[in-house]
Every structure is written in C-alpha cells, then in structure tokens.
C-alpha atoms as a PDB file:
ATOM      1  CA  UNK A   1     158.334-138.276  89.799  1.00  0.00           C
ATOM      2  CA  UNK A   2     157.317-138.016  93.168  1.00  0.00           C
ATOM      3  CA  UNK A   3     159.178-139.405  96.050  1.00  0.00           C
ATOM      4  CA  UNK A   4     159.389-140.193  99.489  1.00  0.00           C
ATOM      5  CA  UNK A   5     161.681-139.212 102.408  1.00  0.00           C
ATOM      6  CA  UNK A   6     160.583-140.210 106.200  1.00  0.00           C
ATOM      7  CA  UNK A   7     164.150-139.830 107.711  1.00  0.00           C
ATOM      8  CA  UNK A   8     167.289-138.505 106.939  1.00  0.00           C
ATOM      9  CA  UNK A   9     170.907-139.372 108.437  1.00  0.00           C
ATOM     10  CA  UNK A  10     173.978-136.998 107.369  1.00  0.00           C
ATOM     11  CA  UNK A  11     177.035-138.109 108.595  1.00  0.00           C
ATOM     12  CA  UNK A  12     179.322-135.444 107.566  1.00  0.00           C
ATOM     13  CA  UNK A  13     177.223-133.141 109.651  1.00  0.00           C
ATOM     14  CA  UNK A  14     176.029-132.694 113.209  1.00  0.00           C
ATOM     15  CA  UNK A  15     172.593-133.565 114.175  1.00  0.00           C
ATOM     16  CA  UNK A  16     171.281-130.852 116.287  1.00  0.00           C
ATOM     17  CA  UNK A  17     167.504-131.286 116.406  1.00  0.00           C
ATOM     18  CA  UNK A  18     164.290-133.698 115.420  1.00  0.00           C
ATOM     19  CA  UNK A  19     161.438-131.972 114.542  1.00  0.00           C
ATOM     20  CA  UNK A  20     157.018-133.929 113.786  1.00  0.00           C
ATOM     21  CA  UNK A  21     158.847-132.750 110.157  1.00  0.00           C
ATOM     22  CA  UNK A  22     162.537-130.996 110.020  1.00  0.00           C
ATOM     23  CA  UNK A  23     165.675-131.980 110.849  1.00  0.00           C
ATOM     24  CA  UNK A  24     168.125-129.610 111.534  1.00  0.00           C
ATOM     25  CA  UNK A  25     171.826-130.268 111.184  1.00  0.00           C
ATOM     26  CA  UNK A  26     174.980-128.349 111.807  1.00  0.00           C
ATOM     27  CA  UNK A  27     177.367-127.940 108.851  1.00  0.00           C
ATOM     28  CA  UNK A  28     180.744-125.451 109.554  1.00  0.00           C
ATOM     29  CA  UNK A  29     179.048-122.351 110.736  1.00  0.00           C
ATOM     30  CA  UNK A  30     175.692-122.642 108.854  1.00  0.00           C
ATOM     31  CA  UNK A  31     172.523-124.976 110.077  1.00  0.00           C
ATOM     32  CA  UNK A  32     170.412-127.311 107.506  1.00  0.00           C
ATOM     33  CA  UNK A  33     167.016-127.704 107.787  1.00  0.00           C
ATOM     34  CA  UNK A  34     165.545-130.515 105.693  1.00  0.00           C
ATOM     35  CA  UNK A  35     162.160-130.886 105.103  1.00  0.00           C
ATOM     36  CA  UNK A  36     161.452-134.417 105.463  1.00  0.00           C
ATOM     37  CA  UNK A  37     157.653-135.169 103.939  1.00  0.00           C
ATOM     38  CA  UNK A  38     156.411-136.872 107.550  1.00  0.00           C
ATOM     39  CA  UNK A  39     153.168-135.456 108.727  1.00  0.00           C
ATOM     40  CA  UNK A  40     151.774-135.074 112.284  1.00  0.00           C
ATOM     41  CA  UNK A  41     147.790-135.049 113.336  1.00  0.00           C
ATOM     42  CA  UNK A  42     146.676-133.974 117.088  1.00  0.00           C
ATOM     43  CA  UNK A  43     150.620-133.961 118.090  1.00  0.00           C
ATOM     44  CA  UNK A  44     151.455-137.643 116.606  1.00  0.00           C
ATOM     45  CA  UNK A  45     153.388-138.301 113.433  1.00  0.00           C
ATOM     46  CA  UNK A  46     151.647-140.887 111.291  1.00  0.00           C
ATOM     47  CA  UNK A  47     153.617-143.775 110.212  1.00  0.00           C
ATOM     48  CA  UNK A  48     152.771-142.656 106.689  1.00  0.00           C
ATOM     49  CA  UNK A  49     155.128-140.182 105.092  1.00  0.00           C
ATOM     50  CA  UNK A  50     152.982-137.751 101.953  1.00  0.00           C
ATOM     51  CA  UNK A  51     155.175-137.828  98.478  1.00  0.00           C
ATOM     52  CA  UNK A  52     156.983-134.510  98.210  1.00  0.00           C
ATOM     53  CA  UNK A  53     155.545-132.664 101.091  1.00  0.00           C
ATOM     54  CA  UNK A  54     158.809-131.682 102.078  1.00  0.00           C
ATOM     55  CA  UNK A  55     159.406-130.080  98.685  1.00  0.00           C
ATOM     56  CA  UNK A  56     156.261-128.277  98.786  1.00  0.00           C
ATOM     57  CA  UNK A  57     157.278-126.540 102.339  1.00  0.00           C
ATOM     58  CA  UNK A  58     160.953-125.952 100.796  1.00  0.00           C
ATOM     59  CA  UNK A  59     159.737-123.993  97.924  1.00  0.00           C
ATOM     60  CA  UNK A  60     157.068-122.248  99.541  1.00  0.00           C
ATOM     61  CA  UNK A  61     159.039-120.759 102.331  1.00  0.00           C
ATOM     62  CA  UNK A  62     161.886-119.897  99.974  1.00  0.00           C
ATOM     63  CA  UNK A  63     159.185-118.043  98.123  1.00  0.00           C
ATOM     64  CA  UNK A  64     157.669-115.833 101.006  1.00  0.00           C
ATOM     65  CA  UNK A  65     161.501-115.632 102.685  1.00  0.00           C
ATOM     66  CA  UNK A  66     162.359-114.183  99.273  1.00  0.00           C
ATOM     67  CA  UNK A  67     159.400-111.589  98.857  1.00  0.00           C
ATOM     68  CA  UNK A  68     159.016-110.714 102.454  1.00  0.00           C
ATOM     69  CA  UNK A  69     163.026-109.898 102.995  1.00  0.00           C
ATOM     70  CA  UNK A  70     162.101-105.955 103.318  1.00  0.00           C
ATOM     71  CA  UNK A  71     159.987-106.529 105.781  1.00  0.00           C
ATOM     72  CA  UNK A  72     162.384-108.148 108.520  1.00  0.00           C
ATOM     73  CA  UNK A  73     166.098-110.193 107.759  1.00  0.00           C
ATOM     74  CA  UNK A  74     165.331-114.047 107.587  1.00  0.00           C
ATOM     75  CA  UNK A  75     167.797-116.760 108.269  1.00  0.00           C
ATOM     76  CA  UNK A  76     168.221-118.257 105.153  1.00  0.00           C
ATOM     77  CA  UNK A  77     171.075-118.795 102.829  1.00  0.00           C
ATOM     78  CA  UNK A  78     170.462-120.690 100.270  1.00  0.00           C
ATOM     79  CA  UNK A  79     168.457-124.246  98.820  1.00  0.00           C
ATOM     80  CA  UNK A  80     171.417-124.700  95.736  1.00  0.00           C
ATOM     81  CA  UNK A  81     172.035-127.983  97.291  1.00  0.00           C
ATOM     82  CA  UNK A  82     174.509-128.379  94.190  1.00  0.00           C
ATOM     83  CA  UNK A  83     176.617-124.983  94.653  1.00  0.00           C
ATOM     84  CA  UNK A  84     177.254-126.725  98.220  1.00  0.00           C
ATOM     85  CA  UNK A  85     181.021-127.472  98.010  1.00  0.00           C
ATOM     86  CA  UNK A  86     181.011-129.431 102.060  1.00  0.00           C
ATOM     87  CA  UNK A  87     178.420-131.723 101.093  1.00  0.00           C
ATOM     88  CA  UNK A  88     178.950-134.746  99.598  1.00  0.00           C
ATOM     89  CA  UNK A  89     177.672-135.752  96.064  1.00  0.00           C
ATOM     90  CA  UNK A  90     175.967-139.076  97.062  1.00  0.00           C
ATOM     91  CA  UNK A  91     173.793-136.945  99.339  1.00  0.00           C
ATOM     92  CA  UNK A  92     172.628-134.205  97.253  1.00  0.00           C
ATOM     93  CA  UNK A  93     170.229-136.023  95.554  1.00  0.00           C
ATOM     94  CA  UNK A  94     168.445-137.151  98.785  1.00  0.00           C
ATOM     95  CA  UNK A  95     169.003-132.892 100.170  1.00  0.00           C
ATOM     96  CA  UNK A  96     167.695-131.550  96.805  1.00  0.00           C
ATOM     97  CA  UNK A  97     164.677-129.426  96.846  1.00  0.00           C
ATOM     98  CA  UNK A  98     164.186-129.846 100.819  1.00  0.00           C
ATOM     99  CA  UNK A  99     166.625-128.841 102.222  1.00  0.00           C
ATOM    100  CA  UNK A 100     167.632-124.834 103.314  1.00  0.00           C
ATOM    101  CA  UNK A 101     170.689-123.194 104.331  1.00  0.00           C
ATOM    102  CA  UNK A 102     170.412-121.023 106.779  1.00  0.00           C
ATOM    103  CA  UNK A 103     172.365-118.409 109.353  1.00  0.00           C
ATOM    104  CA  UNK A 104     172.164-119.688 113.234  1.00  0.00           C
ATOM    105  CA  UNK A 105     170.582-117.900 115.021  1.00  0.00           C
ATOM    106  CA  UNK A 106     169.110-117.834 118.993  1.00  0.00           C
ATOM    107  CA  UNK A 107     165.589-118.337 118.491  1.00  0.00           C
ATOM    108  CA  UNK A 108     162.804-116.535 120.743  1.00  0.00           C
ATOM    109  CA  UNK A 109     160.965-119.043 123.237  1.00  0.00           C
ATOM    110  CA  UNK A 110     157.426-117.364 121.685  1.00  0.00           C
ATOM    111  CA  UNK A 111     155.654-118.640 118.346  1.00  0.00           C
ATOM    112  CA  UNK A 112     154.029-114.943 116.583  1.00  0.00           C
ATOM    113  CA  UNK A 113     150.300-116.255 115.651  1.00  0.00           C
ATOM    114  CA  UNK A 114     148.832-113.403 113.496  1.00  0.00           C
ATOM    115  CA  UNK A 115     144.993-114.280 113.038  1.00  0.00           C
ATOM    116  CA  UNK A 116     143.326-112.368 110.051  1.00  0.00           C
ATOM    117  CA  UNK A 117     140.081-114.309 110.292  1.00  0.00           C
ATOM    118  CA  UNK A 118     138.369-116.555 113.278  1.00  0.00           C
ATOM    119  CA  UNK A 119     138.860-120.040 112.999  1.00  0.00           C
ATOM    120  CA  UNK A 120     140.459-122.928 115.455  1.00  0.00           C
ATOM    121  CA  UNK A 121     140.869-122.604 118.931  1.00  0.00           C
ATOM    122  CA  UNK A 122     140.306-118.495 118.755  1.00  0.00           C
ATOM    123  CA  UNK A 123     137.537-119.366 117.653  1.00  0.00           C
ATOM    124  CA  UNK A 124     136.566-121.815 120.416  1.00  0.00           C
ATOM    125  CA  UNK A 125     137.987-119.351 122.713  1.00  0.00           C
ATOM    126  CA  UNK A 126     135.707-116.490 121.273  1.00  0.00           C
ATOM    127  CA  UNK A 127     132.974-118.367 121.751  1.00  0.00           C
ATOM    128  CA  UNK A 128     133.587-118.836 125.426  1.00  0.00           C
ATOM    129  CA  UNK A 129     135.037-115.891 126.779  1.00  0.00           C
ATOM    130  CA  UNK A 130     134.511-113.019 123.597  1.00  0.00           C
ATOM    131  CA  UNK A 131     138.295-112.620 123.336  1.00  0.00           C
ATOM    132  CA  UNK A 132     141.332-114.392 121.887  1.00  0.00           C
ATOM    133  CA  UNK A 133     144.290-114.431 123.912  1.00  0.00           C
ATOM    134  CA  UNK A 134     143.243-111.411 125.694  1.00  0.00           C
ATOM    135  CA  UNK A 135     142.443-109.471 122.733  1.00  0.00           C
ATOM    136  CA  UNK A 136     138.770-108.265 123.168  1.00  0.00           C
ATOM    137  CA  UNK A 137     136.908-108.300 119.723  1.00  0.00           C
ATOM    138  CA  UNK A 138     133.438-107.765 118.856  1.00  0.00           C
ATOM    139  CA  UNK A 139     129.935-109.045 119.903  1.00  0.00           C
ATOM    140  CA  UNK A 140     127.977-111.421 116.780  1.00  0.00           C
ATOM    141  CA  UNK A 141     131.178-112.684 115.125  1.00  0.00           C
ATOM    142  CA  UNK A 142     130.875-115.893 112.738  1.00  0.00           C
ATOM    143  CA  UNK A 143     133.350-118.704 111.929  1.00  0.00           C
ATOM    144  CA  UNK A 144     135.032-116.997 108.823  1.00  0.00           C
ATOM    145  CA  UNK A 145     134.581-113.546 110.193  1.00  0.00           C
ATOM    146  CA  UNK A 146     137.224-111.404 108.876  1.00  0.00           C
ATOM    147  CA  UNK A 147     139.297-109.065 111.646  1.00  0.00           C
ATOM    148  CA  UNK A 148     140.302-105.962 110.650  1.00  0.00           C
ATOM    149  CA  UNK A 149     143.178-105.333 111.513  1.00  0.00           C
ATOM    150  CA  UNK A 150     144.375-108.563 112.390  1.00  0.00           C
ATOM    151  CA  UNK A 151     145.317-109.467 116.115  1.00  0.00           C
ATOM    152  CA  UNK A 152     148.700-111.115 117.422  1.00  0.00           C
ATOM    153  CA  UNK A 153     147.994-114.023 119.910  1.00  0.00           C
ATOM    154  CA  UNK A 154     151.394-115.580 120.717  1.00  0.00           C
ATOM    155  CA  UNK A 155     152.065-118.750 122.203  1.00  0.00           C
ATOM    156  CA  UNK A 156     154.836-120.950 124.436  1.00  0.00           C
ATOM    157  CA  UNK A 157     156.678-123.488 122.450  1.00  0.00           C
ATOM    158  CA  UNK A 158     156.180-126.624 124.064  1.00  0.00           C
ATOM    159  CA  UNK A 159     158.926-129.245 123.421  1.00  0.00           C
ATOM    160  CA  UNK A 160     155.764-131.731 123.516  1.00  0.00           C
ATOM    161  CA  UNK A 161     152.144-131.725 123.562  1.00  0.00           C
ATOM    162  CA  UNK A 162     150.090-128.441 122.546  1.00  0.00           C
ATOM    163  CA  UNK A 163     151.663-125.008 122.744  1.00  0.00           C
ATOM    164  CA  UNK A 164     149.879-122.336 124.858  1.00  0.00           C
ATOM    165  CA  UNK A 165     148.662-119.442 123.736  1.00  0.00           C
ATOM    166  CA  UNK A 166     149.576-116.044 126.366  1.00  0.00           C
ATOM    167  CA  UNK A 167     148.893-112.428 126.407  1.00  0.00           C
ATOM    168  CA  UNK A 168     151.504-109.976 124.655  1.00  0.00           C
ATOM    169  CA  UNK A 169     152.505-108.703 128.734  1.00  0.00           C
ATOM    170  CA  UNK A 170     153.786-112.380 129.096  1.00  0.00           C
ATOM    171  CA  UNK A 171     155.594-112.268 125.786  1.00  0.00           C
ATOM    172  CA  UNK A 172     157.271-108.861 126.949  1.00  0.00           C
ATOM    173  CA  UNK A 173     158.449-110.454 129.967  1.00  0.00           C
ATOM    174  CA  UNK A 174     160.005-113.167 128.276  1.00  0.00           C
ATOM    175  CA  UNK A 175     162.080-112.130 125.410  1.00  0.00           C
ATOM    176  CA  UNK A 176     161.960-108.251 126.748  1.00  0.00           C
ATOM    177  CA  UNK A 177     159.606-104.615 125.519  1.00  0.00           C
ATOM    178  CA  UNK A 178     162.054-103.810 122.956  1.00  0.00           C
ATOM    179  CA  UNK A 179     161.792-107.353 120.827  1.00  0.00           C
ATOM    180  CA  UNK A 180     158.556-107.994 121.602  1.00  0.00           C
ATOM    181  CA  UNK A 181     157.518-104.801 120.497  1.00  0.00           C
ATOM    182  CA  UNK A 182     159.770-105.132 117.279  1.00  0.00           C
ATOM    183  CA  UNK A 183     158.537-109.221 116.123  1.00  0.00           C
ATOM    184  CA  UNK A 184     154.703-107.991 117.377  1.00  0.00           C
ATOM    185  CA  UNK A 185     155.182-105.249 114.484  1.00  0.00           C
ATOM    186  CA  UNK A 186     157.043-107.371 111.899  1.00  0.00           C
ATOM    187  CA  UNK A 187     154.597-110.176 112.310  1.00  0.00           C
ATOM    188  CA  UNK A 188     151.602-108.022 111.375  1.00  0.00           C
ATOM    189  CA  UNK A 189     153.694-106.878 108.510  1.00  0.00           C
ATOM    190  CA  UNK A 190     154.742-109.800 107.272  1.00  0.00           C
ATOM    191  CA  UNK A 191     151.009-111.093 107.538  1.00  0.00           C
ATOM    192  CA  UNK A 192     149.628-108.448 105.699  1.00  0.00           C
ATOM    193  CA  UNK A 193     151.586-108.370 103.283  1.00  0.00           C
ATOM    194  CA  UNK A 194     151.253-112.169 102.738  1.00  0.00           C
ATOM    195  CA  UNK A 195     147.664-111.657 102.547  1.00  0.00           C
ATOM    196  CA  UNK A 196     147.514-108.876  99.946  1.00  0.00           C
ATOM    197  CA  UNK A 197     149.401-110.729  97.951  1.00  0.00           C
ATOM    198  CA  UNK A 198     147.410-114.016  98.305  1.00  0.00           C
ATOM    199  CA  UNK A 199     144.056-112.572  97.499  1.00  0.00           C
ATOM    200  CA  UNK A 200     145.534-111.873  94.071  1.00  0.00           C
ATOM    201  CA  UNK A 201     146.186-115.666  93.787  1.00  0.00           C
ATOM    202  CA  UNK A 202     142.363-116.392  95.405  1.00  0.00           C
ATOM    203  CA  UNK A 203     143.887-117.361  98.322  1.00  0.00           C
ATOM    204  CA  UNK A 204     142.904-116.417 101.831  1.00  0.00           C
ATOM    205  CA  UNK A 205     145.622-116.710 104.757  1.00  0.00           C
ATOM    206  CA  UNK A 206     142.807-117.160 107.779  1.00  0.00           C
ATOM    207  CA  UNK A 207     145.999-117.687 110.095  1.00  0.00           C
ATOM    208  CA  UNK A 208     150.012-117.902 110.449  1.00  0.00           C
ATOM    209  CA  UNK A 209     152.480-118.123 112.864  1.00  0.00           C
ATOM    210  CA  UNK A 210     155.879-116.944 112.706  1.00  0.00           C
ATOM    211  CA  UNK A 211     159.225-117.670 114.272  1.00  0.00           C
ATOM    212  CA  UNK A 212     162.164-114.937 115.237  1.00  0.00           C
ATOM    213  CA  UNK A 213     165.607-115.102 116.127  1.00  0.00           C
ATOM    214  CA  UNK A 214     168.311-113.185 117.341  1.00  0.00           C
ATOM    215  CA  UNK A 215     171.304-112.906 115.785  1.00  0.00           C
ATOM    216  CA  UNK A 216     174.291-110.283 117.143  1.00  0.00           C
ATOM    217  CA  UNK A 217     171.134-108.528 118.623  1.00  0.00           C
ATOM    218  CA  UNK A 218     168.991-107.827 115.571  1.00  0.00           C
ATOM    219  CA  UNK A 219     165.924-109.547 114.666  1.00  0.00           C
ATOM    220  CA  UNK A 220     165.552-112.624 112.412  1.00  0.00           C
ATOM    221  CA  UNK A 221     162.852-114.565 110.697  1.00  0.00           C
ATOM    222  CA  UNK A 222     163.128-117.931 111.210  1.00  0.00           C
ATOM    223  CA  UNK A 223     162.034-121.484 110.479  1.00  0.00           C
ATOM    224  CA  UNK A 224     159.786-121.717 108.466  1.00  0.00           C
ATOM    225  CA  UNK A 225     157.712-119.256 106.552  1.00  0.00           C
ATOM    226  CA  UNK A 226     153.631-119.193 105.601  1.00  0.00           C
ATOM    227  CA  UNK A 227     153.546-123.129 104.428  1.00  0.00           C
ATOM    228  CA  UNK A 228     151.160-125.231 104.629  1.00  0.00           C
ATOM    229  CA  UNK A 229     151.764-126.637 107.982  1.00  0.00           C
ATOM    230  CA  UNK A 230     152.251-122.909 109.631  1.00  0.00           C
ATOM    231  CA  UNK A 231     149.524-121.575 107.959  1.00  0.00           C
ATOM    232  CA  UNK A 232     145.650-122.026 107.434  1.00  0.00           C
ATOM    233  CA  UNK A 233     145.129-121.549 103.531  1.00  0.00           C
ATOM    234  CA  UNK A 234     141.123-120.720 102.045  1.00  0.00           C
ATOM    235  CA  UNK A 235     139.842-120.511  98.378  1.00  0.00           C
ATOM    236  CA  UNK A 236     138.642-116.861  98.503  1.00  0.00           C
ATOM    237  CA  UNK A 237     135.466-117.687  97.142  1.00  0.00           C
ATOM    238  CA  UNK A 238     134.075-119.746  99.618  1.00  0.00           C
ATOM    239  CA  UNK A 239     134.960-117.142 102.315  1.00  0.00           C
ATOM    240  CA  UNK A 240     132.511-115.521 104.626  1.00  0.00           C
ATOM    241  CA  UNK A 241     131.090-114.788 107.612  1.00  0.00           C
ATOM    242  CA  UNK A 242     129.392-118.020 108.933  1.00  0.00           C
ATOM    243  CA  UNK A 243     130.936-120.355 106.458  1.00  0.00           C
ATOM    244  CA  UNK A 244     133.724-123.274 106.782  1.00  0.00           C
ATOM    245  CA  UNK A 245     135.911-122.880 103.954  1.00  0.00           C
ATOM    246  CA  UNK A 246     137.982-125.943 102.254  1.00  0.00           C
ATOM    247  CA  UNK A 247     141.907-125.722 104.061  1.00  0.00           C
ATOM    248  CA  UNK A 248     144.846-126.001 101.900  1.00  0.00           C
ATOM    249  CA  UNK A 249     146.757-128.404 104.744  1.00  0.00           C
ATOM    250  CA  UNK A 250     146.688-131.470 106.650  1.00  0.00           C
ATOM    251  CA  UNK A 251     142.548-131.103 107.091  1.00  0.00           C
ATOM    252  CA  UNK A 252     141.862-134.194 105.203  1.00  0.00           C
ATOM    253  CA  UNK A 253     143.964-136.371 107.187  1.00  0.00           C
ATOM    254  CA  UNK A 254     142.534-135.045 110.482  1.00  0.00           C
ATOM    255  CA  UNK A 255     138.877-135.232 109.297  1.00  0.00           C
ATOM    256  CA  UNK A 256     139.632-138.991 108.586  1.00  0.00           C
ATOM    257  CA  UNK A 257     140.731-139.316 111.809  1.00  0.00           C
ATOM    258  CA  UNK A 258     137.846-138.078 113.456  1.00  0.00           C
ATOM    259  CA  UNK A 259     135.724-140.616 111.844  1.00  0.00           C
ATOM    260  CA  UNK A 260     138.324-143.262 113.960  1.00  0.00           C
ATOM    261  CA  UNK A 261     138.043-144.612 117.133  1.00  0.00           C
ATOM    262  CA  UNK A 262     141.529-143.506 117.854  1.00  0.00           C
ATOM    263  CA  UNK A 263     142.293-141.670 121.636  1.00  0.00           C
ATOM    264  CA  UNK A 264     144.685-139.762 119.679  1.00  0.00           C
ATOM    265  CA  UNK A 265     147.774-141.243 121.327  1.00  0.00           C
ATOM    266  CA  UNK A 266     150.885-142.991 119.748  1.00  0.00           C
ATOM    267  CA  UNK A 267     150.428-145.679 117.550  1.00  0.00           C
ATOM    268  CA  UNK A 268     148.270-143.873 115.227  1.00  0.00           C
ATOM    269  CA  UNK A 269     146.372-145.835 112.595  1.00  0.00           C
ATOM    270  CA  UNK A 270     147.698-146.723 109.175  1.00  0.00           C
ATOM    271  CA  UNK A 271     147.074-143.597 106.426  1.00  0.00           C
ATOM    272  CA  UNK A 272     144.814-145.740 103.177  1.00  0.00           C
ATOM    273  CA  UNK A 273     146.610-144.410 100.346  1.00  0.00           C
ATOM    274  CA  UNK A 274     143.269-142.670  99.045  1.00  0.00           C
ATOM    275  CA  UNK A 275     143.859-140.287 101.849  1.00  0.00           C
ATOM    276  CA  UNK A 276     147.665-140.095 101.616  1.00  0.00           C
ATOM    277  CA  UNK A 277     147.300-139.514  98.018  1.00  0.00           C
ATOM    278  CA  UNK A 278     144.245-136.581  98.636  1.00  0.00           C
ATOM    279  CA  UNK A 279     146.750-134.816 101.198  1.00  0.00           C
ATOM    280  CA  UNK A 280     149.451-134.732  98.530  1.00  0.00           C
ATOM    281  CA  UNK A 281     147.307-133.465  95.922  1.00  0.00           C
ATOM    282  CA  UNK A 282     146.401-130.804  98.797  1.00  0.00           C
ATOM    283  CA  UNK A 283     149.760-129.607  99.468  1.00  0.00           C
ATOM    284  CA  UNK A 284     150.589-129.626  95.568  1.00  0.00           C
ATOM    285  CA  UNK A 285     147.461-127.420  94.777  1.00  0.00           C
ATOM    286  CA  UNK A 286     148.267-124.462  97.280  1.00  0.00           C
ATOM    287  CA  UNK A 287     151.864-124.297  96.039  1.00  0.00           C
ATOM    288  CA  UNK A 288     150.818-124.056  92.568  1.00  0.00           C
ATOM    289  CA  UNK A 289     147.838-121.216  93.121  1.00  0.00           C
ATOM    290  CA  UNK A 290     150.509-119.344  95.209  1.00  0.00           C
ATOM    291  CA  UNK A 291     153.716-119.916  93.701  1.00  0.00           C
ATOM    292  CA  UNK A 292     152.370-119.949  90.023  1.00  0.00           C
END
C-alpha cells in the first residue's frame, strides 16, 4: 500500500539538517538520513508530497552504494530500521524503507556532475560557448549526443537557489590537488560503471552527480547515490543524436508547470492528482527496470 510522508520529527534524536527532500538526524555517533517523499521543481518544494518516493530513492541508492563499494568507500551503514536497538518501536514503522544509516563524515563543498550525454544546461551552455564547464568538446553535437569518455563539470553547493557549475582548477583550489584529483577519478568510475550496467537494464544514465566526504582523511561517497532526483534516467531505445528522450524523474511535474503561469517563486500551485499520480508511477518504473 502506498503511503505518504511530507515531514518527519524524531525526538530521541538530534535534528541536524532540512533538505527540498532528506532530513538528516544525529543518533549516538551515526547520522540518519530519511527520505521523506516531498518533491521540489525550479528550487521550490510543492505542497504535494508523491506516495513512496522516498522509498524509491532509499532502495535505489542502497542498490548502487552496494554494487559500486569497490569503486570508492560510501557512508552507509545500514536501512534494517528493525535491527536498530536506539530507536524506538513506535517510530520504525514511519523510518522503514526510507531511512539510511550512515558514518559522518565532512562533506566536500563541490557536487561531482559526470555528464555521459548532452542534455540540460551543458547543453544550453554548448550551444553558446562550444564547451561545458570549460571542457571543450566537439563542433555539430545534438541534444542526445553521446560523449565519449564522459566529462566532469562540478559545481558549488548553494545553500539556496541554483548551484554553479566551475572549472576543475576552482575545484582544486577548494578541497585541494590531491582530493580533487582522487573524487574527479572515482566519479568517472563510479559513472561508468553505473552506465554499463544500466544499458543491460535499457537504461541510459545521460547525467549524475555525486557527493564525497572525508572521513579520518580518506575519501567517502556520500548522500545519495544515482536516484532519480541525482540522476537523468533514458529508455535506451529512444536514444540518439538529435532526439529528446522520455526522463525517468520529476520531468512530468516540471513540464506541467511550464504550461502555468507561475514566476516560479514560493507558493507554488497545487499538484492535480493525475500528475502526482503520473510522477509516482515514474519513480516506481525506473526502480523496477533497474533494480529488477
């Protein structure tokens, strides 16, 4: 049956964050990050929560945390909300199947955007300028075009508003040559190996972005992990060069929205429950092709 979950209150634990979805929580010397199923559009959370989103991104970043774990140490612990001895019974029910124990961790003030194909703002950018955060790529390239080997553009992490994409010489001076270096490589990996693997689901990854830590000085993957709200999901088969493939995300709710007369800004209008209902079945769908 699916349910519901806009916001969640645990007072045996200490609130540490809000998040458009998560909410992170301190419990002993482990965090919680709970999944709540809010959605955001152009930067503002709708007022209308999507049945068992939070679920979806639970299990799906458990997945890829689980298969990826050779490819760079990840944060998290565990999602047996029931084997958890400091949480209270009347809660587990509400924590069950969104929530994720992980390691703390100091996160990296850069988000790792690894683009395999050229879509959103790199393409806009493209378009203008021929590059993508600095990266130079070739003259004639489509929507949907396909770069081999897929480029790194990171970004800030804005507290609010739109993060902003810089060139890998900024990242270096912010988190240093050595880490940069190291999340630039385990980024790509992580990608490609995410995409190898999707293909045999016929599933492209166009885009992801990552998240690192640090913990006692070695890298950590963190956050979440290829879902549906990191990533930009295709059907295989209606990829190519020119095309605008179907997205496995939130791209029904913001093509409604761009039928509105809406500036975009807080209130945002009220979700009809066709579309609320179509973005469910959206999220559903790419966890079952990729999880099945």
């Amino acid at each position: 049956m699916r349910t519901t979950v806009s916001s969640i209150d645990l007072p045996f634990a200490e609130r540490l964050g809000r998040g458009k979805v998560r909410e992170i929580f301190g419990l002993g010397d482990d965090l919680l990050l709970v999944a709540s199923d809010r959605i955001s559009a152009f930067d503002v959370v709708m007022d209308q929560a999507i049945p068992d989103k939070g679920r979806v991104l639970t299990a799906t970043a458990e997945f890829w945390f689980d298969k990826l774990a050779d490819v760079v140490a990840n944060h998290l612990l565990s999602t047996d909300v029931d084997g958890w001895d400091d949480v209270p019974v009347e809660f587990k029910p509400l924590l069950r199947g969104r929530t994720m124990r992980c390691r703390r961790c100091e996160p990296l003030p850069v988000e790792w955007v690894v683009r395999g194909y050229l879509t959103g703002s790199g393409y806009r950018d493209y378009q203008a300028t021929g590059e993508v955060s600095g990266v130079a790529l070739p003259a004639g390239l489509e929507h949907a075009s396909e770069l081999v080997p897929a480029i790194l553009t990171p970004s800030t992490k804005a507290e609010s508003g739109h993060d902003e994409p810089i060139s890998f010489e900024r990242t270096v001076e912010l988190v240093g040559e050595p880490v940069a270096v190291q999340a630039r490589d385990a980024a790509l990996e992580l990608y490609d190996r995410a995409r190898a693997y999707a293909r045999t689901r016929g599933i492209v990854i166009a885009d992801t972005k990552f998240e690192f830590g640090l913990r006692d000085g070695e890298l950590v993957l963190i956050d979440e992990c290829l879902t549906p709200d990191s990533s930009r999901f295709w059907p295989a088969d209606e990829v190519r060069p020119g095309a605008r493939p179907t997205s496995f995300d939130k791209q029904v709710l913001r093509d409604w929205l761009a039928t509105l007369d809406w500036d975009r800004q807080p209130p945002p209008p009220e979700l009809p429950a066709e579309i609320v209902q179509k973005t469910a079945a959206t999220y559903a769908d790419i966890q079952a092709r990729l999880l099945a």
